[in-house]
C-alpha atoms as a PDB file:
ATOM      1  CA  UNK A   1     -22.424  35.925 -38.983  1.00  0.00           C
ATOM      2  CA  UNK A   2     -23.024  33.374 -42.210  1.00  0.00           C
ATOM      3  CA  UNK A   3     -26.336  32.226 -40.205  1.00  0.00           C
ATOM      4  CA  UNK A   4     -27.258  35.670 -39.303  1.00  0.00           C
ATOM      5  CA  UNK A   5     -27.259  37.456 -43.116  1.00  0.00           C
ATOM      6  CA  UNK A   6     -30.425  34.962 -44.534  1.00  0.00           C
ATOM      7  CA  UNK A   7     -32.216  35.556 -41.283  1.00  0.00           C
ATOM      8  CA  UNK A   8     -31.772  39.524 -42.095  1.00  0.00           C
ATOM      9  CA  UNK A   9     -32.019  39.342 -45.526  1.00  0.00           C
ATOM     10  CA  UNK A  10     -35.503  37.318 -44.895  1.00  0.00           C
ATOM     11  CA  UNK A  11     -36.996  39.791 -42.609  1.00  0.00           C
ATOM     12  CA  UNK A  12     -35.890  42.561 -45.280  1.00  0.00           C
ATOM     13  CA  UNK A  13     -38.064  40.673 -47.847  1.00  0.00           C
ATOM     14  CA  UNK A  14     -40.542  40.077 -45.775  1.00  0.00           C
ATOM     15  CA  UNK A  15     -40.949  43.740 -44.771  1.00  0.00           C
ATOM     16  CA  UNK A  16     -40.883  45.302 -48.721  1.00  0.00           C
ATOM     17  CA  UNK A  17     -43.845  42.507 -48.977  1.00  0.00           C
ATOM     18  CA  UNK A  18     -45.741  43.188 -46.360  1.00  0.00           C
ATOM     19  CA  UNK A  19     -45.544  47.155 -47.991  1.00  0.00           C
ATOM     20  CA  UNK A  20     -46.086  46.096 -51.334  1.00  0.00           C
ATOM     21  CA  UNK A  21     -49.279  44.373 -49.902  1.00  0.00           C
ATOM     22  CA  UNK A  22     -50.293  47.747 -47.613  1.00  0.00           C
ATOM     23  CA  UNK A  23     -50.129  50.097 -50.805  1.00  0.00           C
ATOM     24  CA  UNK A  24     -52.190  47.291 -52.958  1.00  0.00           C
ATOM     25  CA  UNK A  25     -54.601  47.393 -50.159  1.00  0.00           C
ATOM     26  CA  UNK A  26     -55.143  51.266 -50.033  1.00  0.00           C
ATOM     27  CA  UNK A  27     -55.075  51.250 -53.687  1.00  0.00           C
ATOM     28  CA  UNK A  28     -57.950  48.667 -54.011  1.00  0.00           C
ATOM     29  CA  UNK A  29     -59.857  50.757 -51.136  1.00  0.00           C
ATOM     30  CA  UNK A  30     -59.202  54.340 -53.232  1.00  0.00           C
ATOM     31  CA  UNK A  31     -60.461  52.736 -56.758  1.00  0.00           C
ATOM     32  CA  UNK A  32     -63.538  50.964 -54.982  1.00  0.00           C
ATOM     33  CA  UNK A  33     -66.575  52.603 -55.933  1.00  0.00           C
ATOM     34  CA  UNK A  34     -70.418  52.260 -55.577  1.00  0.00           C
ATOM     35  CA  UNK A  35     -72.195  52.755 -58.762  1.00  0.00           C
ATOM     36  CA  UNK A  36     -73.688  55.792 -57.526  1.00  0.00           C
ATOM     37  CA  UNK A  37     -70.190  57.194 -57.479  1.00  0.00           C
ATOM     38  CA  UNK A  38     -69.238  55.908 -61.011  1.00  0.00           C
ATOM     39  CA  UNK A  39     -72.043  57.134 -62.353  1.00  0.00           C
ATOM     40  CA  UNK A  40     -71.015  60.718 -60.842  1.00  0.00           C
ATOM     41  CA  UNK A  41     -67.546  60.271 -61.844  1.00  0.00           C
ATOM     42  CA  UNK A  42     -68.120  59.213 -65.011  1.00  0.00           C
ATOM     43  CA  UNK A  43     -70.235  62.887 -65.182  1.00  0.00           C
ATOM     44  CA  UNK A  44     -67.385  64.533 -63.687  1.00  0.00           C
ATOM     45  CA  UNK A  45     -68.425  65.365 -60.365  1.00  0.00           C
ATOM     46  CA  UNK A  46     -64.485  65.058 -59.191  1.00  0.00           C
ATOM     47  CA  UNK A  47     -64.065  68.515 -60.853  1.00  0.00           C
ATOM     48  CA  UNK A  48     -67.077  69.802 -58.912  1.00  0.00           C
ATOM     49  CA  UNK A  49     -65.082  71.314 -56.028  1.00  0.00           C
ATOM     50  CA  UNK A  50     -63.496  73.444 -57.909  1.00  0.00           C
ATOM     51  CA  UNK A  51     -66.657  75.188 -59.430  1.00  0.00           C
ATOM     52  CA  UNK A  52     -67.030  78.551 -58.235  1.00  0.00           C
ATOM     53  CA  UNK A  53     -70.238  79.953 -60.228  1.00  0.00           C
ATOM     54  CA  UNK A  54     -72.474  78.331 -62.498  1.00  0.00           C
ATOM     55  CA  UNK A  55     -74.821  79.757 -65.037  1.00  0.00           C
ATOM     56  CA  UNK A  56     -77.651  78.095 -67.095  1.00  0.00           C
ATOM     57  CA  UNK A  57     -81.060  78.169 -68.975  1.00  0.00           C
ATOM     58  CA  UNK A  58     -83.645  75.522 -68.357  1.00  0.00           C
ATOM     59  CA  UNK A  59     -85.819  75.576 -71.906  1.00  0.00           C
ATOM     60  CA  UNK A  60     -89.021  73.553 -72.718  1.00  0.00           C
ATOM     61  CA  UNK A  61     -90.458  72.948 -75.878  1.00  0.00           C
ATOM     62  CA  UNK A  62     -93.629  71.254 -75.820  1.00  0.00           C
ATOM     63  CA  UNK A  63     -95.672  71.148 -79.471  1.00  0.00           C
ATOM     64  CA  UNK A  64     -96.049  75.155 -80.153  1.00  0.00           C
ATOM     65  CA  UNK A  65     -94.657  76.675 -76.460  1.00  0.00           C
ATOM     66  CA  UNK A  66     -91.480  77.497 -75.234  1.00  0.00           C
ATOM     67  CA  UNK A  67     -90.749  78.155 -71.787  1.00  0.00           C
ATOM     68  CA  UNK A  68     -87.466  79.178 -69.591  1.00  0.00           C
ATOM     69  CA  UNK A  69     -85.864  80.512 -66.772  1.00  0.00           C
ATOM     70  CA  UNK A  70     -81.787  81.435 -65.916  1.00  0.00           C
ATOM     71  CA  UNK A  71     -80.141  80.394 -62.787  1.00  0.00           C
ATOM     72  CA  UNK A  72     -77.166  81.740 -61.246  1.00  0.00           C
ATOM     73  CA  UNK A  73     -75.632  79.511 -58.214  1.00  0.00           C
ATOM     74  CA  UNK A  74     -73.035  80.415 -56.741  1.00  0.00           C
ATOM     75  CA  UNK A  75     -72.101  76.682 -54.971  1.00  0.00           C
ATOM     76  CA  UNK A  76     -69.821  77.314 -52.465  1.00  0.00           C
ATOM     77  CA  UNK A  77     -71.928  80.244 -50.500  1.00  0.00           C
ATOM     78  CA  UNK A  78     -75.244  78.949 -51.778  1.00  0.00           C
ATOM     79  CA  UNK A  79     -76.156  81.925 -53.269  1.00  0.00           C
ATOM     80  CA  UNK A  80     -78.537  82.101 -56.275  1.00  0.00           C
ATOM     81  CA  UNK A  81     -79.680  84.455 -58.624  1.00  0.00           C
ATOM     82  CA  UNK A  82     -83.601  83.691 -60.417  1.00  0.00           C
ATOM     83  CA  UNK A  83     -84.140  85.154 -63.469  1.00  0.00           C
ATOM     84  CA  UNK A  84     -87.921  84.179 -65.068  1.00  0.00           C
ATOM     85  CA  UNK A  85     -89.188  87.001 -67.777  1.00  0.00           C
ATOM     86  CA  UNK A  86     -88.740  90.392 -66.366  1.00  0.00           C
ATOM     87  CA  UNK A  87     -88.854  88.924 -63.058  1.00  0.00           C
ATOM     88  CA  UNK A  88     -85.479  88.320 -60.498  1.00  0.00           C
ATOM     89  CA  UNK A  89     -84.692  87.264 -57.115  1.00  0.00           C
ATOM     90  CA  UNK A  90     -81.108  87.213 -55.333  1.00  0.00           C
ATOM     91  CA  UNK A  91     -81.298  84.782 -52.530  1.00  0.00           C
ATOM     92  CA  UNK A  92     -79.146  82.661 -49.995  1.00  0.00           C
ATOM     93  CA  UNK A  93     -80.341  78.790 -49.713  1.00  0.00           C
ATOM     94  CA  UNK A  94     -79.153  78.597 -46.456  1.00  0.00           C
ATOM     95  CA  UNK A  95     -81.628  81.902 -45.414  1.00  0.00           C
ATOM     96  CA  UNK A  96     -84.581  81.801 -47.501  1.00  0.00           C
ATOM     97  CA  UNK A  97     -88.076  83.549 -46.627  1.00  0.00           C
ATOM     98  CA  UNK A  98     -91.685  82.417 -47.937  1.00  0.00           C
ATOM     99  CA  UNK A  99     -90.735  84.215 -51.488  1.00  0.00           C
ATOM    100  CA  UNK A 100     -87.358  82.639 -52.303  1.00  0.00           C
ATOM    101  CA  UNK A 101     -88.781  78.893 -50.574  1.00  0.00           C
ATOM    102  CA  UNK A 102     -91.104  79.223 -53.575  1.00  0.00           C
ATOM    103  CA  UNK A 103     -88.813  80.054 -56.199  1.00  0.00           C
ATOM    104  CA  UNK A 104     -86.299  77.781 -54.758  1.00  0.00           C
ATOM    105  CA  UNK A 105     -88.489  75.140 -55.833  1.00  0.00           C
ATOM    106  CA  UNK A 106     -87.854  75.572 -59.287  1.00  0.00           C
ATOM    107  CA  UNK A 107     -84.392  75.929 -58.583  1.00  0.00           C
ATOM    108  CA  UNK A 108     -84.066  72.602 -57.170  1.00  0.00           C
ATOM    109  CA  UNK A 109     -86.042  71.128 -60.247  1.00  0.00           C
ATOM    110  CA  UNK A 110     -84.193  72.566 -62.831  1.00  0.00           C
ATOM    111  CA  UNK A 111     -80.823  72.121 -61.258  1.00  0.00           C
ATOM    112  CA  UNK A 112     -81.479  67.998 -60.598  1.00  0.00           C
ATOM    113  CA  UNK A 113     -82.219  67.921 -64.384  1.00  0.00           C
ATOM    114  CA  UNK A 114     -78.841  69.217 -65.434  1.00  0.00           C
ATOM    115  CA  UNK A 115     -76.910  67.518 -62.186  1.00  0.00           C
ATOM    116  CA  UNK A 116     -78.750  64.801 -61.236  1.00  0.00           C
ATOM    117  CA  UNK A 117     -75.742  62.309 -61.447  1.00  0.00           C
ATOM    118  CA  UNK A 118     -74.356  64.754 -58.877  1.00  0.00           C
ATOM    119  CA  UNK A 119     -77.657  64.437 -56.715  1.00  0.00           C
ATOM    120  CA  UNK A 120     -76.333  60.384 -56.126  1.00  0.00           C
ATOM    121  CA  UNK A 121     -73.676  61.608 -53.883  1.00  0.00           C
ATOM    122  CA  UNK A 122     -75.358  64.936 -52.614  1.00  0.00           C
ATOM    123  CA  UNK A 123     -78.619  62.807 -51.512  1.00  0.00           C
ATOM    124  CA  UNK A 124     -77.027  59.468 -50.262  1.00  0.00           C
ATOM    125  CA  UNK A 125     -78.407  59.677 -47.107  1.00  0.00           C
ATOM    126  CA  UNK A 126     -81.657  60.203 -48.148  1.00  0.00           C
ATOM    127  CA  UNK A 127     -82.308  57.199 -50.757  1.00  0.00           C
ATOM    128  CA  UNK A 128     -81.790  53.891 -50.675  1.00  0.00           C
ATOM    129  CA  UNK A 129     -80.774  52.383 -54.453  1.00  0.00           C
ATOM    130  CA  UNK A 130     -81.049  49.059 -56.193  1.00  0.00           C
ATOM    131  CA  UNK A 131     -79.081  48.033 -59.599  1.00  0.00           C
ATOM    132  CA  UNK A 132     -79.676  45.432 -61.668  1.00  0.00           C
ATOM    133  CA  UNK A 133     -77.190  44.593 -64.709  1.00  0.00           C
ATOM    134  CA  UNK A 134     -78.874  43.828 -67.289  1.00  0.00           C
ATOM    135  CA  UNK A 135     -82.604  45.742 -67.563  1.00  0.00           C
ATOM    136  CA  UNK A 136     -84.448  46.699 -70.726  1.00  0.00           C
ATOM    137  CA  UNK A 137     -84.205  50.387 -71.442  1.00  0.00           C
ATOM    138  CA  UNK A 138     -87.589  51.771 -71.731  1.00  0.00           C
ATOM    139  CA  UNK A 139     -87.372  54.191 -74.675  1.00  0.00           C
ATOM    140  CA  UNK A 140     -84.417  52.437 -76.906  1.00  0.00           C
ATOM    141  CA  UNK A 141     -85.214  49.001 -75.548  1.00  0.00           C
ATOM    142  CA  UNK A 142     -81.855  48.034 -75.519  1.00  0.00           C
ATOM    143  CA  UNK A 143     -80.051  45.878 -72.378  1.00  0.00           C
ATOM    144  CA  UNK A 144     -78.858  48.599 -70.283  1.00  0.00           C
ATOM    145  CA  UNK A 145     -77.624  48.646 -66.194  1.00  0.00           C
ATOM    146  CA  UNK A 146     -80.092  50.375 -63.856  1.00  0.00           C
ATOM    147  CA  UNK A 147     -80.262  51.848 -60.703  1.00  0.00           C
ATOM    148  CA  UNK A 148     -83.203  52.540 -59.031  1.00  0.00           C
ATOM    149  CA  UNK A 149     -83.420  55.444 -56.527  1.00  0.00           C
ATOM    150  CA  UNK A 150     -86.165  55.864 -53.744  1.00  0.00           C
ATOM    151  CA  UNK A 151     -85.984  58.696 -51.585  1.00  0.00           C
ATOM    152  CA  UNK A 152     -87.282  58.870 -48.163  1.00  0.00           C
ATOM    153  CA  UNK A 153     -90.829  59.978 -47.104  1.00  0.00           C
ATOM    154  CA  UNK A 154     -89.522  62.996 -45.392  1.00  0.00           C
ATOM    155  CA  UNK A 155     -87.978  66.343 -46.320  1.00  0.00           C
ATOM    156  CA  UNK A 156     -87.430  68.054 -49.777  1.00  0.00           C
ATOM    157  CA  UNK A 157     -90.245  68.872 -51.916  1.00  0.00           C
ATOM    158  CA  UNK A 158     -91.347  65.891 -53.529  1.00  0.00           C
ATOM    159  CA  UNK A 159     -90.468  63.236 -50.798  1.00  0.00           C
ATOM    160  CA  UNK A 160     -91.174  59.160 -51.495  1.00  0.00           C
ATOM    161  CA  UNK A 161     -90.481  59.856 -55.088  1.00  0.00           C
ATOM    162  CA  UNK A 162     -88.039  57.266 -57.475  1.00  0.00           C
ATOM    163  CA  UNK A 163     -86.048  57.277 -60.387  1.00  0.00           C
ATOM    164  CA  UNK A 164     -84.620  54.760 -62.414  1.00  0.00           C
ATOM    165  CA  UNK A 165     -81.406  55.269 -64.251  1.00  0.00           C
ATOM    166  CA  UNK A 166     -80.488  53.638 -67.182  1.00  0.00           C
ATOM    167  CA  UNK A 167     -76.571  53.552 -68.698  1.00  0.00           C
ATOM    168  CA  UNK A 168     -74.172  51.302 -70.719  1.00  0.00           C
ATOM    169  CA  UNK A 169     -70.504  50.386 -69.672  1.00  0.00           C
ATOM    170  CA  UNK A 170     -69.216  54.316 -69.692  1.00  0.00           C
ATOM    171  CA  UNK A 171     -71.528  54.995 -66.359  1.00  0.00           C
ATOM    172  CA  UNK A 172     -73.297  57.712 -68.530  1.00  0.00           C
ATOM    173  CA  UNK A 173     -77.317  58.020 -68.478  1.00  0.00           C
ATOM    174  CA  UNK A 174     -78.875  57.538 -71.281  1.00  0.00           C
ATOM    175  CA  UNK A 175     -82.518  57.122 -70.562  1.00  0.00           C
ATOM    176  CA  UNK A 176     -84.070  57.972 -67.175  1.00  0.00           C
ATOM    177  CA  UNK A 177     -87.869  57.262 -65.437  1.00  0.00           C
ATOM    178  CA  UNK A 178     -89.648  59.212 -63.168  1.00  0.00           C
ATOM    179  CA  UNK A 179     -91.965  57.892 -60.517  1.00  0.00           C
ATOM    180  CA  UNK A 180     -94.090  59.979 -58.859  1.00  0.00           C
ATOM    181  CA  UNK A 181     -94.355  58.548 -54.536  1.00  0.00           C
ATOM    182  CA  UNK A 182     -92.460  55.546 -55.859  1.00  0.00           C
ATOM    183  CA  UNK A 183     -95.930  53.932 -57.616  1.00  0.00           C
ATOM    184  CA  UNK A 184     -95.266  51.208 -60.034  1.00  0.00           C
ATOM    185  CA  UNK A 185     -96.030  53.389 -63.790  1.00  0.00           C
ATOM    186  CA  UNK A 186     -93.879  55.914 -64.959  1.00  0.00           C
ATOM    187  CA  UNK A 187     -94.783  59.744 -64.379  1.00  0.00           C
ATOM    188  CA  UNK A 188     -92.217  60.857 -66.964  1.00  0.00           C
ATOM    189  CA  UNK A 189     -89.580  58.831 -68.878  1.00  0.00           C
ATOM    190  CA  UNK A 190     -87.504  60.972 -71.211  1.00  0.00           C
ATOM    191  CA  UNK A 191     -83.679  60.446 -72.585  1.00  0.00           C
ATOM    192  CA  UNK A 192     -80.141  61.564 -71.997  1.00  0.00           C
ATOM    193  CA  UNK A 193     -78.358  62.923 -74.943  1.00  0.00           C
ATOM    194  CA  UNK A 194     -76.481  65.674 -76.278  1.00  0.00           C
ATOM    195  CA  UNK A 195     -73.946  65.711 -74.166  1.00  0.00           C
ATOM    196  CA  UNK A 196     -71.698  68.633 -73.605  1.00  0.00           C
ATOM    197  CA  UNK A 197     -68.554  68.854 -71.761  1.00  0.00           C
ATOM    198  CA  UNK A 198     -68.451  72.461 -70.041  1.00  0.00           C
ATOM    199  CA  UNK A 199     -65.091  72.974 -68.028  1.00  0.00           C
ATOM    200  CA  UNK A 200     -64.542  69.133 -67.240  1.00  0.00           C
ATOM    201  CA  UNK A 201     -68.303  68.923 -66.283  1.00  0.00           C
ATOM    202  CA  UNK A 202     -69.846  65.671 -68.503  1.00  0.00           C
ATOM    203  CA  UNK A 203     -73.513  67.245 -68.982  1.00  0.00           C
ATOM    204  CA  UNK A 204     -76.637  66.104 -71.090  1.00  0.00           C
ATOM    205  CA  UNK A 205     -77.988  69.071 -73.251  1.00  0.00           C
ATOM    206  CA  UNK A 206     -81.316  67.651 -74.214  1.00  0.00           C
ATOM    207  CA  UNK A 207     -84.299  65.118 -72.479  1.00  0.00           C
ATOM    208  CA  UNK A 208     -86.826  64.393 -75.056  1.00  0.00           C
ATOM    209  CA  UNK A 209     -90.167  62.420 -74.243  1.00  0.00           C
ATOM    210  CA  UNK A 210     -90.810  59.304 -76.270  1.00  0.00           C
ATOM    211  CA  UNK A 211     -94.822  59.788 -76.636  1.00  0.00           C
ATOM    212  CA  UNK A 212     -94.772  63.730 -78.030  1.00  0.00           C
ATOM    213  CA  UNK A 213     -93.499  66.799 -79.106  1.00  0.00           C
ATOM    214  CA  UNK A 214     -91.163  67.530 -76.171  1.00  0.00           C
ATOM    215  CA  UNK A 215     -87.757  68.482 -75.712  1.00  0.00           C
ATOM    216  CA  UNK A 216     -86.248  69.494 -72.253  1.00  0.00           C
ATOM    217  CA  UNK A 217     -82.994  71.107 -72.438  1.00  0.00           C
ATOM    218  CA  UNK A 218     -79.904  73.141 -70.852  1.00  0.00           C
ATOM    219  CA  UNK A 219     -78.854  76.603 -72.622  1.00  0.00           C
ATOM    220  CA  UNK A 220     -76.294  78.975 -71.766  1.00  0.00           C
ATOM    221  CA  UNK A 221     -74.403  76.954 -69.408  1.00  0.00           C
ATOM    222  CA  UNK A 222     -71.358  78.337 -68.334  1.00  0.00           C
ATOM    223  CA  UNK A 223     -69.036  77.709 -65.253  1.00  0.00           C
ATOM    224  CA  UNK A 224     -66.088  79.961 -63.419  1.00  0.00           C
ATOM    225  CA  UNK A 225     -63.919  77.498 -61.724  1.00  0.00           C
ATOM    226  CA  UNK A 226     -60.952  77.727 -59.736  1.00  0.00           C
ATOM    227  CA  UNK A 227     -57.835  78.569 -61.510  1.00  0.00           C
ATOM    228  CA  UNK A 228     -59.800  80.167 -64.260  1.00  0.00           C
END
């Protein structure tokens, strides 16, 4: 018996390590994330499932004109609600005819502006990304991370085009560029600010335009969630 107790003692040790090193494993798998996901994350996007309807205005100032139109989506049944002047249309994504494909359009515009964070993880299939650690921001030229997004040449309404992201150490955006079929110039550059937090949702309010008198931005945003 005195010969026996190390031997079981041992393979007790040996068996707490070997769990010890099984939950440090999962652990490291769980906390592992691509900076697509980070940047999500840090934008909230693990309180998205629990959205059940979300409202908001898309406004643009540019010099002496205002424009804007309401959405209401409705995420979990894909049904949205276009309101433009004294015009609206009720329609499902997952059904739409020649009238709602159209308006749809702007849907899918206006919603990547406020959610495009989101649109990492929604559209991974469909880009392939590159980030580099330390880039010059375009707008604030300070040393930011990017991540450059190319989507594929087929599908969606503007197929082949890129963006680059631009963010600090917090995984938020703070600048962003737009390139039109992936070509080398920028279409559109504009920045990230103003952020709002609207029922755990990390969201930038305004996207102003370095080279005039423009300012994109998110009104009347508003979300029923789960539990709410």
């Amino acid at each position: 018996m005195r010969s026996f107790i190390p031997t079981l003692l041992m393979l007790l040790i040996l068996g707490v390590a070997c769990k010890e090193a099984k939950k440090e494993t999962t652990n490291a798998e769980v906390t592992t994330l691509t900076v697509s996901e980070k940047i999500a994350m840090a934008h909230g996007y693990a309180n998205w499932g629990t959205v059940e309807q979300l409202n908001f205005t898309f406004n643009v100032d540019r010099d002496s004109t205002h424009f804007e139109r309401s959405w209401i989506w409705k995420p979990k049944t894909n049904d949205v609600i276009s309101i433009s002047g004294t015009d609206t249309l009720a329609y499902n994504r997952n059904a739409m005819d020649s009238a709602a494909y159209k308006v749809n359009g702007g849907f899918v515009n206006d919603r990547y502006w406020l959610l495009a964070p989101f649109n990492l993880i929604w559209d991974a299939q469909n880009i392939e990304t590159t980030h580099e650690i330390g880039s010059t921001a375009p707008i604030s030229g300070e040393t930011m991370q990017k991540l450059t997004i190319v989507y594929g040449n087929e599908g969606g309404y503007t197929p082949g085009d890129a963006y680059d992201f631009y963010f600090k150490d917090d995984f938020l955006i703070k600048e962003w560029v737009f390139r039109k079929a992936n070509q080398e110039e920028a279409s559109m550059m504009t920045t990230w600010e103003n952020y709002m937090v609207v029922d755990s949702l990390t969201l930038a309010r305004d996207h102003k335009r370095p080279d005039s008198n423009f300012n994109l931005y998110f009104s009347g945003v508003k979300i029923n969630a789960e539990g709410n």
